[in-house]
N, C-alpha and C. Protein backbone atom coordinates (compact mmCIF):
# COMPACT_ATOMS: atom_id res chain seq x y z
N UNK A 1 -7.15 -20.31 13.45
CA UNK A 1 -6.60 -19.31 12.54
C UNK A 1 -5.19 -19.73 12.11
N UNK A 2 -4.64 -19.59 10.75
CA UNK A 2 -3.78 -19.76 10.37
C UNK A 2 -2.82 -18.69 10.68
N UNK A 3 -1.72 -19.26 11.00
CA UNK A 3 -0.38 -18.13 11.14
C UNK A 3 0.26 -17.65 10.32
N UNK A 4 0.58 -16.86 10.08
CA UNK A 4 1.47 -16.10 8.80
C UNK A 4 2.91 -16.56 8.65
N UNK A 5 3.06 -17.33 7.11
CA UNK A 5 4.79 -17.68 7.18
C UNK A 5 5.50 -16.85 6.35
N UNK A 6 5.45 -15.75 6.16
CA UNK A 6 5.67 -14.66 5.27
C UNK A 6 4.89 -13.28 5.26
N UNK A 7 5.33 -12.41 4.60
CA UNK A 7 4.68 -10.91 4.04
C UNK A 7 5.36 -10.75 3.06
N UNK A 8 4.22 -9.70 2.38
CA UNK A 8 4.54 -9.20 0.76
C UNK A 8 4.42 -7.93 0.90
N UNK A 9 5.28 -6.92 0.12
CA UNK A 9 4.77 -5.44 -0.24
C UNK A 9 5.00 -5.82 -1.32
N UNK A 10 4.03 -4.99 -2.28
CA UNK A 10 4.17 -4.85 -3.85
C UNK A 10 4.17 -3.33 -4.01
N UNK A 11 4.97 -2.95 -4.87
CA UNK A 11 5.55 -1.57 -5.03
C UNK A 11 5.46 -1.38 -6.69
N UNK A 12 5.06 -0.61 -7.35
CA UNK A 12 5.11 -0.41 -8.92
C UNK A 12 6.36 0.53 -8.61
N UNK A 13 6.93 1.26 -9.54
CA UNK A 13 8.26 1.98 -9.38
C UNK A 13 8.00 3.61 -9.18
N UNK A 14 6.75 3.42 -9.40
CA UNK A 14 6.24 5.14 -9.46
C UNK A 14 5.68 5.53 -8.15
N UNK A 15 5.01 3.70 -7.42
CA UNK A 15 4.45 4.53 -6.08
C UNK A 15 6.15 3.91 -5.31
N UNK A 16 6.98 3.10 -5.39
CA UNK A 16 7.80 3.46 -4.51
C UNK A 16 8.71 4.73 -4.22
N UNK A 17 8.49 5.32 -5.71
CA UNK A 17 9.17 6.83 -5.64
C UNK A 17 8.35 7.69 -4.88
N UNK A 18 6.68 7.58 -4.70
CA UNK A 18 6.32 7.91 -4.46
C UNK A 18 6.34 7.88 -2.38
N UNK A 19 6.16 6.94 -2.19
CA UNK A 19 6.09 6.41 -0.40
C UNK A 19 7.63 7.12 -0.35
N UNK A 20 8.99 7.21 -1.14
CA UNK A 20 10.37 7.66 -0.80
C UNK A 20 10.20 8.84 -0.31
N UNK A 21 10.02 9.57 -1.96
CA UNK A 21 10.59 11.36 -1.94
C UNK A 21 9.23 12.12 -1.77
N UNK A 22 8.15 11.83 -2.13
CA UNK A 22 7.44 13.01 -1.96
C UNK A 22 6.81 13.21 -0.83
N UNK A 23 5.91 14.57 -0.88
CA UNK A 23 5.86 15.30 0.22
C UNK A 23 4.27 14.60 0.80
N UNK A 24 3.98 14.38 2.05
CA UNK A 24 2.47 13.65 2.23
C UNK A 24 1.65 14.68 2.61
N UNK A 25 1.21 15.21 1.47
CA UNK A 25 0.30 16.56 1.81
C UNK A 25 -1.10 15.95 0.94
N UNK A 26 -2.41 16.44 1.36
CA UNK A 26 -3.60 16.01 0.83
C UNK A 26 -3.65 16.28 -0.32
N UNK A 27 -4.10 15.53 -1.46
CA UNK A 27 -4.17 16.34 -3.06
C UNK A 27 -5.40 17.15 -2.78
N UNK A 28 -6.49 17.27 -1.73
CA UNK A 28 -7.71 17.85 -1.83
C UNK A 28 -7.75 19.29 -1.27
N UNK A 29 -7.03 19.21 0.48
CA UNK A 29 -7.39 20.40 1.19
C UNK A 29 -5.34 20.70 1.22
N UNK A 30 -4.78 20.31 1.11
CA UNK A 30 -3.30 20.60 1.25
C UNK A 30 -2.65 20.34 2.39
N UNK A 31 -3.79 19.56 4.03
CA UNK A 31 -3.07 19.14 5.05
C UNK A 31 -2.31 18.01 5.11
N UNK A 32 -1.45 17.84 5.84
CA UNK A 32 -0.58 16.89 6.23
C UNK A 32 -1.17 15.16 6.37
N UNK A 33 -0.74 14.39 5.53
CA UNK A 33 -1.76 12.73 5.68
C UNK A 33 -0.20 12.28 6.68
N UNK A 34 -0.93 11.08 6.98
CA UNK A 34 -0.67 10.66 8.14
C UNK A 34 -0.50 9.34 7.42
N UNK A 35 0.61 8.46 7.49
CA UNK A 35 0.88 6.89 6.40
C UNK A 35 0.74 5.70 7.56
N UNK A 36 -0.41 5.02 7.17
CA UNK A 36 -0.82 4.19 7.96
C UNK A 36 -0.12 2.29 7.35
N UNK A 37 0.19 1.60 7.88
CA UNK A 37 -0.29 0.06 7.14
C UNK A 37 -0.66 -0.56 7.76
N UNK A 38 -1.50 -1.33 6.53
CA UNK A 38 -2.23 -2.10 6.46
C UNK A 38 -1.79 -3.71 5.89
N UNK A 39 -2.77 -4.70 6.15
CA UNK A 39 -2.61 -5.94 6.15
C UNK A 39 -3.85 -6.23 4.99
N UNK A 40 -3.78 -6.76 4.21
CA UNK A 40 -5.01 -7.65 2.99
C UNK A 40 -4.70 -9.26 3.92
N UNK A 41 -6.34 -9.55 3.84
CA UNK A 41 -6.72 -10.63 4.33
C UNK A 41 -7.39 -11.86 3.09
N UNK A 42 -7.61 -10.95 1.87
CA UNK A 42 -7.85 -12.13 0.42
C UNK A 42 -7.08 -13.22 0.42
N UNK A 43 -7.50 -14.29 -0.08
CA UNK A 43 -6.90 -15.57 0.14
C UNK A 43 -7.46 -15.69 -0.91
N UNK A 44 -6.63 -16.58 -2.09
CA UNK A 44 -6.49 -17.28 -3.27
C UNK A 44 -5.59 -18.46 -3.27
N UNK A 45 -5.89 -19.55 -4.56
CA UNK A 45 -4.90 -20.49 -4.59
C UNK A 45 -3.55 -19.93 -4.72
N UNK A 46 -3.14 -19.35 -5.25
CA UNK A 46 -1.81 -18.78 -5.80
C UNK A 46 -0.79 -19.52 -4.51
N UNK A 47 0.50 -19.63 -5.06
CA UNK A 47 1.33 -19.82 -3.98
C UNK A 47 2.52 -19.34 -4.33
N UNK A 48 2.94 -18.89 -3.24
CA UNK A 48 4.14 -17.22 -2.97
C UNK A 48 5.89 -18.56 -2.99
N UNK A 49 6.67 -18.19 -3.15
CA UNK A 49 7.66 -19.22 -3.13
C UNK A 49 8.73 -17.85 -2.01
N UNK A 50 8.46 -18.30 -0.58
CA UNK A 50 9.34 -17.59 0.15
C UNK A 50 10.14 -18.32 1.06
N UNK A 51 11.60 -18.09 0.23
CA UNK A 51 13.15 -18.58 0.89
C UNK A 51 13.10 -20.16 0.71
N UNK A 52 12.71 -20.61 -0.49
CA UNK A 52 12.60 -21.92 -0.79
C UNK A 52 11.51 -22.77 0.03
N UNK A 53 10.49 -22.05 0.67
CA UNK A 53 9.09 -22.51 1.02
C UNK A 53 8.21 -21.82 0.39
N UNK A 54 7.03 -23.26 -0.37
CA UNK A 54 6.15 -22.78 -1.05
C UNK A 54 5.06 -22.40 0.03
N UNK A 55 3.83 -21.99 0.31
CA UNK A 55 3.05 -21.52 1.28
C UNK A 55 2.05 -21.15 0.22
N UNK A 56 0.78 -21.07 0.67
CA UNK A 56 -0.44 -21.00 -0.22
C UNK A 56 -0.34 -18.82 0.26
N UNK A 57 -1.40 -18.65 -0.41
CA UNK A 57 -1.14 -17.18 -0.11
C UNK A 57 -2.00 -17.06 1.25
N UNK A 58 -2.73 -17.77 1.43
CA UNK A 58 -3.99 -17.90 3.08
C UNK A 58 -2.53 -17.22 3.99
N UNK A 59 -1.37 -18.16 3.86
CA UNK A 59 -0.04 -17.65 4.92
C UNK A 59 0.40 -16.59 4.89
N UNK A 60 0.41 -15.83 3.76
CA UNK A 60 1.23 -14.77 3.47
C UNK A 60 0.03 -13.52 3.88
N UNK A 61 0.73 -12.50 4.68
CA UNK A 61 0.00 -11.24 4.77
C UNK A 61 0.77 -10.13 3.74
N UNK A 62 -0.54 -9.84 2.98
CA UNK A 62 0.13 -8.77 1.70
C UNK A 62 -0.24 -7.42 2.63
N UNK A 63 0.85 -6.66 2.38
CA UNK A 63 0.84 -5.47 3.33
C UNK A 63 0.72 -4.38 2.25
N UNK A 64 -0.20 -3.22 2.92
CA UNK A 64 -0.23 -1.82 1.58
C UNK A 64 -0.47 -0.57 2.94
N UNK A 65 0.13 0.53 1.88
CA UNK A 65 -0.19 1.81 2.67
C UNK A 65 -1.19 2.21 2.11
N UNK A 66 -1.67 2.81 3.51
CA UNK A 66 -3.03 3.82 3.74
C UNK A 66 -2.70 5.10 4.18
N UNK A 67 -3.26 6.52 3.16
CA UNK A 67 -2.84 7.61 3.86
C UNK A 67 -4.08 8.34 4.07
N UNK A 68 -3.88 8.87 5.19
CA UNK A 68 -5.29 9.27 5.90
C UNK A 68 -5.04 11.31 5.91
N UNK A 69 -6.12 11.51 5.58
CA UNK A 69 -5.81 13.18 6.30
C UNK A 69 -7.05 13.69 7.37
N UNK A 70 -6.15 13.65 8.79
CA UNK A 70 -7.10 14.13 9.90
C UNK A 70 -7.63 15.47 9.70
N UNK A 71 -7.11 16.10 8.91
CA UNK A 71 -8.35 17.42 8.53
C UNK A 71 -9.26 17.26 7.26
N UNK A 72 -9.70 16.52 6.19
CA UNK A 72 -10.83 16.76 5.82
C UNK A 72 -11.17 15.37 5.92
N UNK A 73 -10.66 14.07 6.66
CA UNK A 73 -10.99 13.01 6.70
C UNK A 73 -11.70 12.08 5.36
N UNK A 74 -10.52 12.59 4.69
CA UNK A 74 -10.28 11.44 3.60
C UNK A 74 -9.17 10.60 3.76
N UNK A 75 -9.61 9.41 2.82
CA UNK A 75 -8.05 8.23 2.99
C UNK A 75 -7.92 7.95 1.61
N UNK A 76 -6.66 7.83 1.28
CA UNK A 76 -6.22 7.75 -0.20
C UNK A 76 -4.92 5.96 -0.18
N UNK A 77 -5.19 5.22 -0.31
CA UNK A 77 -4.17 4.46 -0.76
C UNK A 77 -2.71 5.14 -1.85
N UNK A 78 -2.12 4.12 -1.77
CA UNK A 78 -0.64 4.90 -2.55
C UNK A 78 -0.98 4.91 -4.14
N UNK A 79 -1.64 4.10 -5.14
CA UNK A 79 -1.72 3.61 -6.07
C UNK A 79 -2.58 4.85 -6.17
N UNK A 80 -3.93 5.25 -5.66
CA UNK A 80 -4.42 6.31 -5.91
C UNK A 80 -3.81 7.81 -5.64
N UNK A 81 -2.89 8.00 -4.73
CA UNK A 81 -2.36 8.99 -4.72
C UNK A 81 -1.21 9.38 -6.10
N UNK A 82 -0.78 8.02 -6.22
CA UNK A 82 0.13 8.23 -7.77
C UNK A 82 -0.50 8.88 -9.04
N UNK A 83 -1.22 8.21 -8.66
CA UNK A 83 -2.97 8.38 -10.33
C UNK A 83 -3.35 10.00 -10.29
N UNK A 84 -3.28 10.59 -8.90
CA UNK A 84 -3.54 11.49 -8.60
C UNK A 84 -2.63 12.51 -9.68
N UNK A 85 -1.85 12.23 -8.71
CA UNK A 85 0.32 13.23 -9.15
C UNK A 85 0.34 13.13 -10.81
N UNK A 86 0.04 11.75 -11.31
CA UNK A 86 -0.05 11.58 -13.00
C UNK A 86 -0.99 12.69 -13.67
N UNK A 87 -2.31 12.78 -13.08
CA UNK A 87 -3.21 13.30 -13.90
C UNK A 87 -3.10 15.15 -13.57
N UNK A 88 -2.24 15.47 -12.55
CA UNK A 88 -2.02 16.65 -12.59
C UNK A 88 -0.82 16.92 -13.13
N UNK A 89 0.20 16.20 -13.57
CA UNK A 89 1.20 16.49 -14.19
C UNK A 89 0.60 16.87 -15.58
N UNK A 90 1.78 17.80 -16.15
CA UNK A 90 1.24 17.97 -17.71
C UNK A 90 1.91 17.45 -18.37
């Protein structure tokens, strides 16, 4: 197994506002989610240029949040929870 010479978060500006200020309540039943992370294991050619080492992406672990709600046991990623907040805004 290859070892990891790096990590990535990727953040759009709407879900980092989002993981900041808002409140982690379910968009479905209104309980409390619980913010988990996670690791992506996809491997592509691409190569990441971290601190003046190039590294294929196989090295790099891309990291994302997972939000879970232990009362109606759904899980929502951040990107979908944003999509969420958008389409109920007016």
């Amino acid at each position: 197994m290859m070892r990891a010479k790096g990590f990535q978060y990727a953040f759009t500006a709407k879900e980092l506002a989002y993981f900041l200020f808002s409140r982690r309540s379910c968009p479905d039943c209104g309980g409390r989610m619980d913010r988990r992370r996670a690791f992506s294991t996809e491997t592509s050619n691409d190569l990441f240029d971290i601190d003046g080492l190039f590294a294929s992406s196989a090295e790099v672990k891309a990291y994302y949040y997972v939000y879970a709600c232990p009362s109606c046991h759904r899980r929502y990623t951040l990107s979908e929870l944003v999509n969420r907040t958008e389409e109920k805004s007016p």
